[in-house]
PDB file of N, CA and C in Angstrom:
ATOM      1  N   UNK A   1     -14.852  10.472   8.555  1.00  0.00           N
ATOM      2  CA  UNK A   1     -13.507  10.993   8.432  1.00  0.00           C
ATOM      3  C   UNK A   1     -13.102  11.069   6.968  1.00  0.00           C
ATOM      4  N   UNK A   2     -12.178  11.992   6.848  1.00  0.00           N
ATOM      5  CA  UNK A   2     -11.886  12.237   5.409  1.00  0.00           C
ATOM      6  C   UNK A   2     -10.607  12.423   5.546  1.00  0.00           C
ATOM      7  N   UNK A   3      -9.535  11.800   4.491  1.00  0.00           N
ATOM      8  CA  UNK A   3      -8.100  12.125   4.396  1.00  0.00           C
ATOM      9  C   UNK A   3      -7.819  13.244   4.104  1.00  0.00           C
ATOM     10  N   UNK A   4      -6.529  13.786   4.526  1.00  0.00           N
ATOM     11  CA  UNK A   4      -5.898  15.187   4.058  1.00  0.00           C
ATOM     12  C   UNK A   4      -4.480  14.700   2.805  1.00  0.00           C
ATOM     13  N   UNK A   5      -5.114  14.825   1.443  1.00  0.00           N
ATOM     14  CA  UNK A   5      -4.265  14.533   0.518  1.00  0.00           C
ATOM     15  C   UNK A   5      -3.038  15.564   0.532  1.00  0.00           C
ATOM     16  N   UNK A   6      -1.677  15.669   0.048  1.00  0.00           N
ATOM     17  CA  UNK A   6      -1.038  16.100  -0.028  1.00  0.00           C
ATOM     18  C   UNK A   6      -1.359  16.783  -1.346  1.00  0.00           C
ATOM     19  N   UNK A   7      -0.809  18.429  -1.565  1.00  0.00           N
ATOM     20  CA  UNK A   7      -0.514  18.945  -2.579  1.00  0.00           C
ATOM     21  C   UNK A   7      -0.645  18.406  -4.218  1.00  0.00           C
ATOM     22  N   UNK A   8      -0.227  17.171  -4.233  1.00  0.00           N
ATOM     23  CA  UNK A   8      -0.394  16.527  -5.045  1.00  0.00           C
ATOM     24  C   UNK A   8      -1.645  15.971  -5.135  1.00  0.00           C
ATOM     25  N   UNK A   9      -2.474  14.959  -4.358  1.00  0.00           N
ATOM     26  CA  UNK A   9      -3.509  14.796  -4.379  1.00  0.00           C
ATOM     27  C   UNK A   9      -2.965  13.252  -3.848  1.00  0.00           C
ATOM     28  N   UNK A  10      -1.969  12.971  -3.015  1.00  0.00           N
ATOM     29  CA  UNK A  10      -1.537  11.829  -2.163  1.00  0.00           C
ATOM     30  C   UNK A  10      -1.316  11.789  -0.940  1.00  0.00           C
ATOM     31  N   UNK A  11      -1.593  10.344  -0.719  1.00  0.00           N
ATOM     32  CA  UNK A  11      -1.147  10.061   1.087  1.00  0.00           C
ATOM     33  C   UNK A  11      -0.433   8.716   0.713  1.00  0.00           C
ATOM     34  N   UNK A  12       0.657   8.778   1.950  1.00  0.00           N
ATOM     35  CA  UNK A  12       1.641   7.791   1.918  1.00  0.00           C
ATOM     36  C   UNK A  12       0.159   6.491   2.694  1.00  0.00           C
ATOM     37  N   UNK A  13       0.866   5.183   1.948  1.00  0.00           N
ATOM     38  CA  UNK A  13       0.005   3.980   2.572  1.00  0.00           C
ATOM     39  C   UNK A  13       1.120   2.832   3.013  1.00  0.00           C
ATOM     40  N   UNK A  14       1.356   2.881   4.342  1.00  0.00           N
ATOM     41  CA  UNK A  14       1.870   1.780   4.893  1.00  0.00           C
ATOM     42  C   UNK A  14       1.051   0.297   4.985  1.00  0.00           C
ATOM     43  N   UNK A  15       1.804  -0.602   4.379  1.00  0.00           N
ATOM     44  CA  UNK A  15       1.103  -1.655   4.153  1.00  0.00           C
ATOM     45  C   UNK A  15       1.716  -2.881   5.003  1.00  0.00           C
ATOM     46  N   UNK A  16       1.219  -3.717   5.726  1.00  0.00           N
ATOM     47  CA  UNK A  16       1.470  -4.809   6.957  1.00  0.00           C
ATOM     48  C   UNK A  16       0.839  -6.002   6.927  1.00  0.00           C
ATOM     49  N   UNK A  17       1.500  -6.776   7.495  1.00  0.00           N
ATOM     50  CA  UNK A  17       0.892  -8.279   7.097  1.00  0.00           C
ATOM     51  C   UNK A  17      -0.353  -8.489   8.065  1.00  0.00           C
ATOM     52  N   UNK A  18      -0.789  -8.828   8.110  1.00  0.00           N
ATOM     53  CA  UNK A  18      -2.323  -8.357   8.780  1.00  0.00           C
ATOM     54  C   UNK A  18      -1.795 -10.038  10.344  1.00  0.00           C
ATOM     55  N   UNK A  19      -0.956 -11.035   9.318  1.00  0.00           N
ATOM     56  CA  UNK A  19      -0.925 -12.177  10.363  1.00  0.00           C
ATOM     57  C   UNK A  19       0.526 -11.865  11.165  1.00  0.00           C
ATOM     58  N   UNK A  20       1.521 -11.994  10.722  1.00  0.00           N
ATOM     59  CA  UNK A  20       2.944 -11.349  11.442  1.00  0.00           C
ATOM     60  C   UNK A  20       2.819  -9.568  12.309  1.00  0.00           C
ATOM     61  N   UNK A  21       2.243  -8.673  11.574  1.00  0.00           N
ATOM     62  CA  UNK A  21       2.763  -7.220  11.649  1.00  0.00           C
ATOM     63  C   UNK A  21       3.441  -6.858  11.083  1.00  0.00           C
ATOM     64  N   UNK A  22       4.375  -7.327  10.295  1.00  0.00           N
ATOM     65  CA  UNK A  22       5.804  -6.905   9.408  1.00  0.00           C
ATOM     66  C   UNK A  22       5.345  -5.989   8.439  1.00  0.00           C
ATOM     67  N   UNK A  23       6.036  -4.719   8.524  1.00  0.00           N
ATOM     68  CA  UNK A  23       5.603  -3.787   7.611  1.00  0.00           C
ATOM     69  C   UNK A  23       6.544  -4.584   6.444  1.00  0.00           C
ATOM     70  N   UNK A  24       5.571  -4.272   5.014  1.00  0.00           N
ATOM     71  CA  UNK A  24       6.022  -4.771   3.878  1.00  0.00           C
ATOM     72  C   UNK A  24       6.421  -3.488   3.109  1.00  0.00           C
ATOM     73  N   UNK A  25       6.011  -2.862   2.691  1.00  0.00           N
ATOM     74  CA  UNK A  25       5.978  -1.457   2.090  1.00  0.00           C
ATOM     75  C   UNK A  25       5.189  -0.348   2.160  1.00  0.00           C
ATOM     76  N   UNK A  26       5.789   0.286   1.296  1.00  0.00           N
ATOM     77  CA  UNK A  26       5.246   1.927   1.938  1.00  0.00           C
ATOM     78  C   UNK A  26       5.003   2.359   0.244  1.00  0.00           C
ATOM     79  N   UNK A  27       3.928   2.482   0.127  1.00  0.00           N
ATOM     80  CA  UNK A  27       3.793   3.266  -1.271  1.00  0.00           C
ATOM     81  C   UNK A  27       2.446   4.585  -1.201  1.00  0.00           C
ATOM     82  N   UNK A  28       2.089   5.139  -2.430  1.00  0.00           N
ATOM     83  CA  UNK A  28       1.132   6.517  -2.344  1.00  0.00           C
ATOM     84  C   UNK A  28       0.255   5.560  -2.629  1.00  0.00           C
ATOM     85  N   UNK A  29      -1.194   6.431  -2.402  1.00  0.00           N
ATOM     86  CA  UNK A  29      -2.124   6.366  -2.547  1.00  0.00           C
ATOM     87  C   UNK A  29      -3.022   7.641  -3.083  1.00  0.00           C
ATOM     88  N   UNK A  30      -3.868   8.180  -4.078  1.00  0.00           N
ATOM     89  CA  UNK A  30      -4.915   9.104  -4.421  1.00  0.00           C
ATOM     90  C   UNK A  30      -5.963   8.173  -4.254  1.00  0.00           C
ATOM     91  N   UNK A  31      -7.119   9.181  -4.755  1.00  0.00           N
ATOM     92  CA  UNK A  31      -8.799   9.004  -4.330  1.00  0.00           C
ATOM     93  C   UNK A  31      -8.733   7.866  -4.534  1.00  0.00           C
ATOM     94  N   UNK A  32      -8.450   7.876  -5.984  1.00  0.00           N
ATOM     95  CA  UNK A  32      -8.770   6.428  -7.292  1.00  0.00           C
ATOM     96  C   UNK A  32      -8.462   5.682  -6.336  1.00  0.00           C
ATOM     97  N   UNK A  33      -7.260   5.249  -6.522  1.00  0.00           N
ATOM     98  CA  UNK A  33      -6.138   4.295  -5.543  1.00  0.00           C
ATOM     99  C   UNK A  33      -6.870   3.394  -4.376  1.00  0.00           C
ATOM    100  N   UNK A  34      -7.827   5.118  -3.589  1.00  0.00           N
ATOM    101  CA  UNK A  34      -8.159   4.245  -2.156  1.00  0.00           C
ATOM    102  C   UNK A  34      -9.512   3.664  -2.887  1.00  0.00           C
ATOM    103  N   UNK A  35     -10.533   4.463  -3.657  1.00  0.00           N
ATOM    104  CA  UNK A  35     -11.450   3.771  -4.037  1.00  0.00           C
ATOM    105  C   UNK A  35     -12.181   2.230  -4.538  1.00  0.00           C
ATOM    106  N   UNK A  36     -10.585   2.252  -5.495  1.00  0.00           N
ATOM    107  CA  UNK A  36     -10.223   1.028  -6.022  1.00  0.00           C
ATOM    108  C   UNK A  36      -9.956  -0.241  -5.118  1.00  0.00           C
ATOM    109  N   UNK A  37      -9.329   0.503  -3.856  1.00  0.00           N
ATOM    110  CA  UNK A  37      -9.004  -0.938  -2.993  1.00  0.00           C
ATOM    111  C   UNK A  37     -10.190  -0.795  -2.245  1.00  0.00           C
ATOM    112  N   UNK A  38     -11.010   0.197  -2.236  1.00  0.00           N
ATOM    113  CA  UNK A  38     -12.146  -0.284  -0.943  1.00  0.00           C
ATOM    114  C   UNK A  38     -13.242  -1.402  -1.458  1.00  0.00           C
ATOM    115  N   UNK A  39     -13.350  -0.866  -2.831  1.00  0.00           N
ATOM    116  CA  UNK A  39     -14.471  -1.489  -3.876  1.00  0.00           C
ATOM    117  C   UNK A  39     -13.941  -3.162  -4.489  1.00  0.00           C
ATOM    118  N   UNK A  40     -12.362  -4.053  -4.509  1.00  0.00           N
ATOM    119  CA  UNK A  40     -11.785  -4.475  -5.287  1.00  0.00           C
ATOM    120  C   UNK A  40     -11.760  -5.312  -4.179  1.00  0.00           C
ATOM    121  N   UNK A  41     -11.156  -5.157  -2.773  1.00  0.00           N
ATOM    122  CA  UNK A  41     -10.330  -5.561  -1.699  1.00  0.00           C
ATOM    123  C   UNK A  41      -9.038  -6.095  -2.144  1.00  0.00           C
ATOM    124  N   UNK A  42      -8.948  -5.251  -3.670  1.00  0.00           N
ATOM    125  CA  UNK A  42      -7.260  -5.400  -3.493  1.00  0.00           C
ATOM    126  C   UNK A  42      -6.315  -3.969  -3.408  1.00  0.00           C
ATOM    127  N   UNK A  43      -5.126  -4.184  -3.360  1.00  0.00           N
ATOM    128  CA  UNK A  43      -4.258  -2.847  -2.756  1.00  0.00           C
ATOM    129  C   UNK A  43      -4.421  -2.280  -3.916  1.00  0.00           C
ATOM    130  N   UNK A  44      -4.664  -0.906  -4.162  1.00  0.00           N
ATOM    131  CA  UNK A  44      -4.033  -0.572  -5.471  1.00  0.00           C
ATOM    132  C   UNK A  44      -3.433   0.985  -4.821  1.00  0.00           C
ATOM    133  N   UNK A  45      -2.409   1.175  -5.960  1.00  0.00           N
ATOM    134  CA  UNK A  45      -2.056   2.667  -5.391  1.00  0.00           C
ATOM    135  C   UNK A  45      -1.239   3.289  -6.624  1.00  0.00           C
ATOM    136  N   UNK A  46      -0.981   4.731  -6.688  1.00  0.00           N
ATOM    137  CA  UNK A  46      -0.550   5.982  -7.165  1.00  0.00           C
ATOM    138  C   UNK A  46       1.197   5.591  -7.753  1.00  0.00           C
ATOM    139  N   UNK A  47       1.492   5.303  -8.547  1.00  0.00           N
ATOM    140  CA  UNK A  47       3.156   5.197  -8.983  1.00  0.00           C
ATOM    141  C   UNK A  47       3.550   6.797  -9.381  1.00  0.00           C
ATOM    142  N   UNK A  48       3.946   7.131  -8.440  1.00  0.00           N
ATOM    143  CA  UNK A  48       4.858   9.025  -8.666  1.00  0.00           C
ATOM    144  C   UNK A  48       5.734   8.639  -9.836  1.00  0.00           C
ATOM    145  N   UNK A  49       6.410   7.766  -9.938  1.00  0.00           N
ATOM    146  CA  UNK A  49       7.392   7.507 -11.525  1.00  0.00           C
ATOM    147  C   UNK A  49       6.290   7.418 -12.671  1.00  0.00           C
ATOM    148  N   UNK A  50       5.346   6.696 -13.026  1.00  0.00           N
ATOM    149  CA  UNK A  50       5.055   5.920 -13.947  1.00  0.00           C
ATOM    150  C   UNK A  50       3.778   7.144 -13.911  1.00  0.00           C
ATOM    151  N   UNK A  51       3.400   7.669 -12.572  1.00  0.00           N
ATOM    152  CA  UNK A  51       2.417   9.154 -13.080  1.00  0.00           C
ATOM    153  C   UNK A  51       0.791   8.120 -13.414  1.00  0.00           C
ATOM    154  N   UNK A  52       0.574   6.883 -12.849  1.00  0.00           N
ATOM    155  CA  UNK A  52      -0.477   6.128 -13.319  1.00  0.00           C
ATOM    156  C   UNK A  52      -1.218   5.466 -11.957  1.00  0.00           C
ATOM    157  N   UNK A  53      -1.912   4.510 -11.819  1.00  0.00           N
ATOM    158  CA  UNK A  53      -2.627   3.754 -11.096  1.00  0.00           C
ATOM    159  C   UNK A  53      -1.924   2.398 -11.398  1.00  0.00           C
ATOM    160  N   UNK A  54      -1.834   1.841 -10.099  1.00  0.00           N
ATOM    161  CA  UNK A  54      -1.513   0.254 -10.612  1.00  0.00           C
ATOM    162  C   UNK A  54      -2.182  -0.633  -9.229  1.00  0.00           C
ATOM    163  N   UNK A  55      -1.845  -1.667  -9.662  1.00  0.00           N
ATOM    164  CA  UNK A  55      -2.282  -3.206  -8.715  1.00  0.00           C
ATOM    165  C   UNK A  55      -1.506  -3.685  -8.194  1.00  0.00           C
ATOM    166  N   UNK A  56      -1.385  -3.747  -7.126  1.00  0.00           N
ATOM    167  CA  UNK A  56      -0.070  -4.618  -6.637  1.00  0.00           C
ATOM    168  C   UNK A  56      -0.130  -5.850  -6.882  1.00  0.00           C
ATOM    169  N   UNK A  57       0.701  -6.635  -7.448  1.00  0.00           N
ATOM    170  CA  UNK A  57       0.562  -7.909  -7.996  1.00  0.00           C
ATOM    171  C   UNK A  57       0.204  -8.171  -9.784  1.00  0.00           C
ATOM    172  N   UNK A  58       0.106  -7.135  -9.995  1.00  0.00           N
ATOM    173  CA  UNK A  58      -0.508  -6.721 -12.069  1.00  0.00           C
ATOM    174  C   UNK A  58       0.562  -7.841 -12.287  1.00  0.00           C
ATOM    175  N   UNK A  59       1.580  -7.636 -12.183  1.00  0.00           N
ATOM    176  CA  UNK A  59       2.620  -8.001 -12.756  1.00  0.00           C
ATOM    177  C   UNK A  59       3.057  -9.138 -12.511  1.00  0.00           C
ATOM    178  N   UNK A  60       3.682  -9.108 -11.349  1.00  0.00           N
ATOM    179  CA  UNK A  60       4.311 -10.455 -10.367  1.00  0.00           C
ATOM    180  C   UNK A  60       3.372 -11.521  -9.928  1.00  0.00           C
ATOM    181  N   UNK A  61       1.822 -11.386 -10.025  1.00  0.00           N
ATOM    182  CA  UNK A  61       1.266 -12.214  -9.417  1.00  0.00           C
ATOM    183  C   UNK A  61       0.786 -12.256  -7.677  1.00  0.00           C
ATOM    184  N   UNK A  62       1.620 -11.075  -7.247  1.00  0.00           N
ATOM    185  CA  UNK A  62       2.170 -11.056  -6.049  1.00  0.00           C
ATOM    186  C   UNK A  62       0.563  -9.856  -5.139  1.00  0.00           C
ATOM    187  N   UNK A  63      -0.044 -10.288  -5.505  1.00  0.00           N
ATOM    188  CA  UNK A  63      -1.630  -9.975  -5.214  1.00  0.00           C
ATOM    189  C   UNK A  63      -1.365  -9.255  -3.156  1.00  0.00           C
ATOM    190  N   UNK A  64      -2.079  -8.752  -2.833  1.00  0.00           N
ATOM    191  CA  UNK A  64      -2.150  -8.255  -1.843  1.00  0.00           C
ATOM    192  C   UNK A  64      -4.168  -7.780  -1.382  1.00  0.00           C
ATOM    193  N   UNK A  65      -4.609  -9.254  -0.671  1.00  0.00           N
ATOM    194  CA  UNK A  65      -5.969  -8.807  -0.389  1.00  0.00           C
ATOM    195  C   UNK A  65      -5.839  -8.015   0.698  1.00  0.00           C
ATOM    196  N   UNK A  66      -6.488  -6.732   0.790  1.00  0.00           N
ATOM    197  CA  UNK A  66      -6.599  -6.197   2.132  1.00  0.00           C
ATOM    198  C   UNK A  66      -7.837  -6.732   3.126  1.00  0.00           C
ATOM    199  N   UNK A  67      -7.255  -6.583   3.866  1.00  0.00           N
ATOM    200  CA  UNK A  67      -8.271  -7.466   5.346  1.00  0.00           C
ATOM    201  C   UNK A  67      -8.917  -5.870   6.076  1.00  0.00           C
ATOM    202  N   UNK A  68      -7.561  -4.813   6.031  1.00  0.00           N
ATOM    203  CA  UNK A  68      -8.314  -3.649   6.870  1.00  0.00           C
ATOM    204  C   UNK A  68      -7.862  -2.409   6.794  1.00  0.00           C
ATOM    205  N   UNK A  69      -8.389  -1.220   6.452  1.00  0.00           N
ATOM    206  CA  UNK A  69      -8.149  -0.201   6.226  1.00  0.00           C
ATOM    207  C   UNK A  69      -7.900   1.183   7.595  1.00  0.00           C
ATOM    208  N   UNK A  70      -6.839   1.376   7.568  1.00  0.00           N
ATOM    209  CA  UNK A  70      -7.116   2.343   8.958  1.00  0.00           C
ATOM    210  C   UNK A  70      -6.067   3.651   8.775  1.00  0.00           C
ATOM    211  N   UNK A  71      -6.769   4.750   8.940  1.00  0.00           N
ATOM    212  CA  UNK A  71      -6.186   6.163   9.091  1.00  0.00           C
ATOM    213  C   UNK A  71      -5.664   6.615  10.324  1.00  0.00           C
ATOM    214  N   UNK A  72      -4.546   7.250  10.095  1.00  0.00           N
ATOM    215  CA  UNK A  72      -3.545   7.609  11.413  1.00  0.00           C
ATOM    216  C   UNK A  72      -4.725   9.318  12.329  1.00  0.00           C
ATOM    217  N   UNK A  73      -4.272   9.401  13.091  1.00  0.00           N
ATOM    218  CA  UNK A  73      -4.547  10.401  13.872  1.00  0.00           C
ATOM    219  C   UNK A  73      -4.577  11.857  13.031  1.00  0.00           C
ATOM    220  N   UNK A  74      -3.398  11.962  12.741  1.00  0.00           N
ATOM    221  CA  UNK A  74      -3.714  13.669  11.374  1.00  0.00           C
ATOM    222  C   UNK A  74      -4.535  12.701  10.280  1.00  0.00           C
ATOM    223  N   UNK A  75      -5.168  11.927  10.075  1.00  0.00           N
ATOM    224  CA  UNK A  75      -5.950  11.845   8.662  1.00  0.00           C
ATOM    225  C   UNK A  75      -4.963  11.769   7.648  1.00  0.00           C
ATOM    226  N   UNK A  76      -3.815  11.931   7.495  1.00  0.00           N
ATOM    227  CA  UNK A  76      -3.035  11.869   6.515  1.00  0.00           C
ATOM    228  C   UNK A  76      -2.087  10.940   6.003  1.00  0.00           C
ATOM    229  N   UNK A  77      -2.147   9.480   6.194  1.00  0.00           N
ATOM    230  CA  UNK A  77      -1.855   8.369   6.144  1.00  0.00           C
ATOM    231  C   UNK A  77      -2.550   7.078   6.426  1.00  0.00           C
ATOM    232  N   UNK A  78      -2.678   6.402   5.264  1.00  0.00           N
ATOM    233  CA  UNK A  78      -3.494   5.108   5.353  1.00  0.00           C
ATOM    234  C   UNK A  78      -2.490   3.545   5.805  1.00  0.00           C
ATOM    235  N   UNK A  79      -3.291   2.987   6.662  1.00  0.00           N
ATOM    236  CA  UNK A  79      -2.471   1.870   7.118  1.00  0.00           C
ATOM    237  C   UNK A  79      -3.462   1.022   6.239  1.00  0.00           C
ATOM    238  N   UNK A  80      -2.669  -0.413   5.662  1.00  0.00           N
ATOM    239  CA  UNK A  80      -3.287  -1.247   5.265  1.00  0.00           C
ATOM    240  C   UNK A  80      -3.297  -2.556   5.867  1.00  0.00           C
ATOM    241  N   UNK A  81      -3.894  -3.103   6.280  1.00  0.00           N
ATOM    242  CA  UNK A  81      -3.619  -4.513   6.993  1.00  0.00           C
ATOM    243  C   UNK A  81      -4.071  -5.551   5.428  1.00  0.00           C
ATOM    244  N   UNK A  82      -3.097  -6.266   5.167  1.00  0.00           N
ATOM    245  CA  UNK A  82      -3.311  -7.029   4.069  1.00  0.00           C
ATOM    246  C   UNK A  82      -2.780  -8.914   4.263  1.00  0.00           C
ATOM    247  N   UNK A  83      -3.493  -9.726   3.302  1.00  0.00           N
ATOM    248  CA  UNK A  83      -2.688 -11.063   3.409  1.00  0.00           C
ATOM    249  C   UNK A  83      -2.030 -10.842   1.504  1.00  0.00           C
ATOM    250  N   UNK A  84      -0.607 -11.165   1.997  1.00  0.00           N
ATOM    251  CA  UNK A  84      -0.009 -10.916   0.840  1.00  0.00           C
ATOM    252  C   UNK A  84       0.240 -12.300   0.072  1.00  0.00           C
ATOM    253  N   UNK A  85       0.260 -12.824  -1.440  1.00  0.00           N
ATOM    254  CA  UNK A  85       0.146 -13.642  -1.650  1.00  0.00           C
ATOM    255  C   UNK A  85       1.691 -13.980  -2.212  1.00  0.00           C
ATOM    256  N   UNK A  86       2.427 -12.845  -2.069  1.00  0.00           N
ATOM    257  CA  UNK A  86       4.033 -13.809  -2.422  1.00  0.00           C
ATOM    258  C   UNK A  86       4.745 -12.111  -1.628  1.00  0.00           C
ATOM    259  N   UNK A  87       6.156 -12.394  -2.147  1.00  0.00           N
ATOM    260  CA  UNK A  87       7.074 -11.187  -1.737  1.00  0.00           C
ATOM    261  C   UNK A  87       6.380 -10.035  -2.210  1.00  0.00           C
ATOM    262  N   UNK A  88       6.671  -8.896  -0.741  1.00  0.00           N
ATOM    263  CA  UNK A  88       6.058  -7.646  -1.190  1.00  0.00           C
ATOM    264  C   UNK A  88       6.703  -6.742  -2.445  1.00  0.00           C
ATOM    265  N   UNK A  89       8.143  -6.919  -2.168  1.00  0.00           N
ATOM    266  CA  UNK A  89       9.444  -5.744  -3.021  1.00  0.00           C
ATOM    267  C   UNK A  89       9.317  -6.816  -4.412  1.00  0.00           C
ATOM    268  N   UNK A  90       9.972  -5.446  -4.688  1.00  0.00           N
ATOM    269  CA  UNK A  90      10.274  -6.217  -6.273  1.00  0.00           C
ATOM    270  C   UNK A  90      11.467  -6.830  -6.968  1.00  0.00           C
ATOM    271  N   UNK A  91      12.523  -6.737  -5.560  1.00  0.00           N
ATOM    272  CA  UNK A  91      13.599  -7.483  -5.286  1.00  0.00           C
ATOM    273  C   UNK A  91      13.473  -9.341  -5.047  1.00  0.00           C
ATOM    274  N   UNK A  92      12.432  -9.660  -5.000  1.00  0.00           N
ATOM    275  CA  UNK A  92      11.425 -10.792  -4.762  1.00  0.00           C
ATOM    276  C   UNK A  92      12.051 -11.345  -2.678  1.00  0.00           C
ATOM    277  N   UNK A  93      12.361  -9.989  -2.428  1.00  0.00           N
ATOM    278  CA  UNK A  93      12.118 -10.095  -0.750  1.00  0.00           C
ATOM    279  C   UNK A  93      10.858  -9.961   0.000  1.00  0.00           C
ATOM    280  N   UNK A  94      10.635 -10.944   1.071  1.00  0.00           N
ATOM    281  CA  UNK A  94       9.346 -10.522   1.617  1.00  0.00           C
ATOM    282  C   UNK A  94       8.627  -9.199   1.941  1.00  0.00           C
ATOM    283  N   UNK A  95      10.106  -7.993   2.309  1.00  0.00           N
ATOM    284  CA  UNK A  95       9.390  -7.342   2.747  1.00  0.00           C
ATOM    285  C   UNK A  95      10.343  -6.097   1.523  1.00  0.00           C
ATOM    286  N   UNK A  96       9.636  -5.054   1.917  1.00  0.00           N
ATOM    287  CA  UNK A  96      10.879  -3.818   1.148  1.00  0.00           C
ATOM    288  C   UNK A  96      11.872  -3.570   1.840  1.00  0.00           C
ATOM    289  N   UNK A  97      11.683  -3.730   3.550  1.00  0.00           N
ATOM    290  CA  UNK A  97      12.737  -3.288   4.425  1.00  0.00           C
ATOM    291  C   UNK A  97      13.612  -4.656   4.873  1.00  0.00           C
ATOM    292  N   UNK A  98      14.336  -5.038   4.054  1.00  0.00           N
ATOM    293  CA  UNK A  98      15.039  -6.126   4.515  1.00  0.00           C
ATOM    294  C   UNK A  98      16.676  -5.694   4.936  1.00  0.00           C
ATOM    295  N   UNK A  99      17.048  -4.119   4.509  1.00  0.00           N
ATOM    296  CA  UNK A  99      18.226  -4.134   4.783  1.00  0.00           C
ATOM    297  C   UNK A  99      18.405  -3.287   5.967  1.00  0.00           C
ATOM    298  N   UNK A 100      19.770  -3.222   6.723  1.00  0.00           N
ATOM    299  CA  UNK A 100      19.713  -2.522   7.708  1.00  0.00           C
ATOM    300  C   UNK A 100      20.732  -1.393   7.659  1.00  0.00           C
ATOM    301  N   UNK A 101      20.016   0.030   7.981  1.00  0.00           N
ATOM    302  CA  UNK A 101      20.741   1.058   8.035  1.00  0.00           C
ATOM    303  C   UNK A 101      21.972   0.832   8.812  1.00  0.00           C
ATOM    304  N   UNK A 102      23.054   0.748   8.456  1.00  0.00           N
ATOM    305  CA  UNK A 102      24.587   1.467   9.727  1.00  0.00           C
ATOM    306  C   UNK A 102      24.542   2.352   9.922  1.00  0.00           C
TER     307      UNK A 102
END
């Protein structure tokens, strides 16, 4: 199987706690991106602001090993099953989705 990158040369990557289920975040992914985490077993992915490659955790410490890689039905989205080693957001909340729409 092969992904269907977007226009850009991205696919959205939903990322989940591999032990709860709790989706943590949702960020892009390109080739590099997935290459990097298949070869690394850590997350890495595509920053649309910053126009670069990064690590989840470069910064914060906040490391994310992936346990399992899995593509949706259109090929066009990567699920990540990961054990995360601190808060996913950069709000230092566990997850990105901590607030609730009204």
């Amino acid at each position: 199987m092969e992904l269907r990158y977007d226009s850009r040369g991205l696919v959205p990557a939903v990322v989940q706690d591999t032990r709860t289920l709790e989706v943590l975040m949702v960020a892009w992914m390109n080739a590099e991106a997935l290459e990097l985490t298949r070869s690394t077993g850590l997350a890495h992915f595509w920053s649309r602001s910053r126009k670069r490659l990064w690590r989840k955790g470069e910064t914060s410490g906040n490391a994310m090993q992936v346990r399992e890689m899995r593509i949706d039905c259109d090929e066009d989205t990567v699920l990540l099953l990961v054990e995360p080693a601190g808060p996913a957001c950069h709000t230092g909340q566990r997850t990105c989705f901590y607030r609730t729409l009204e």
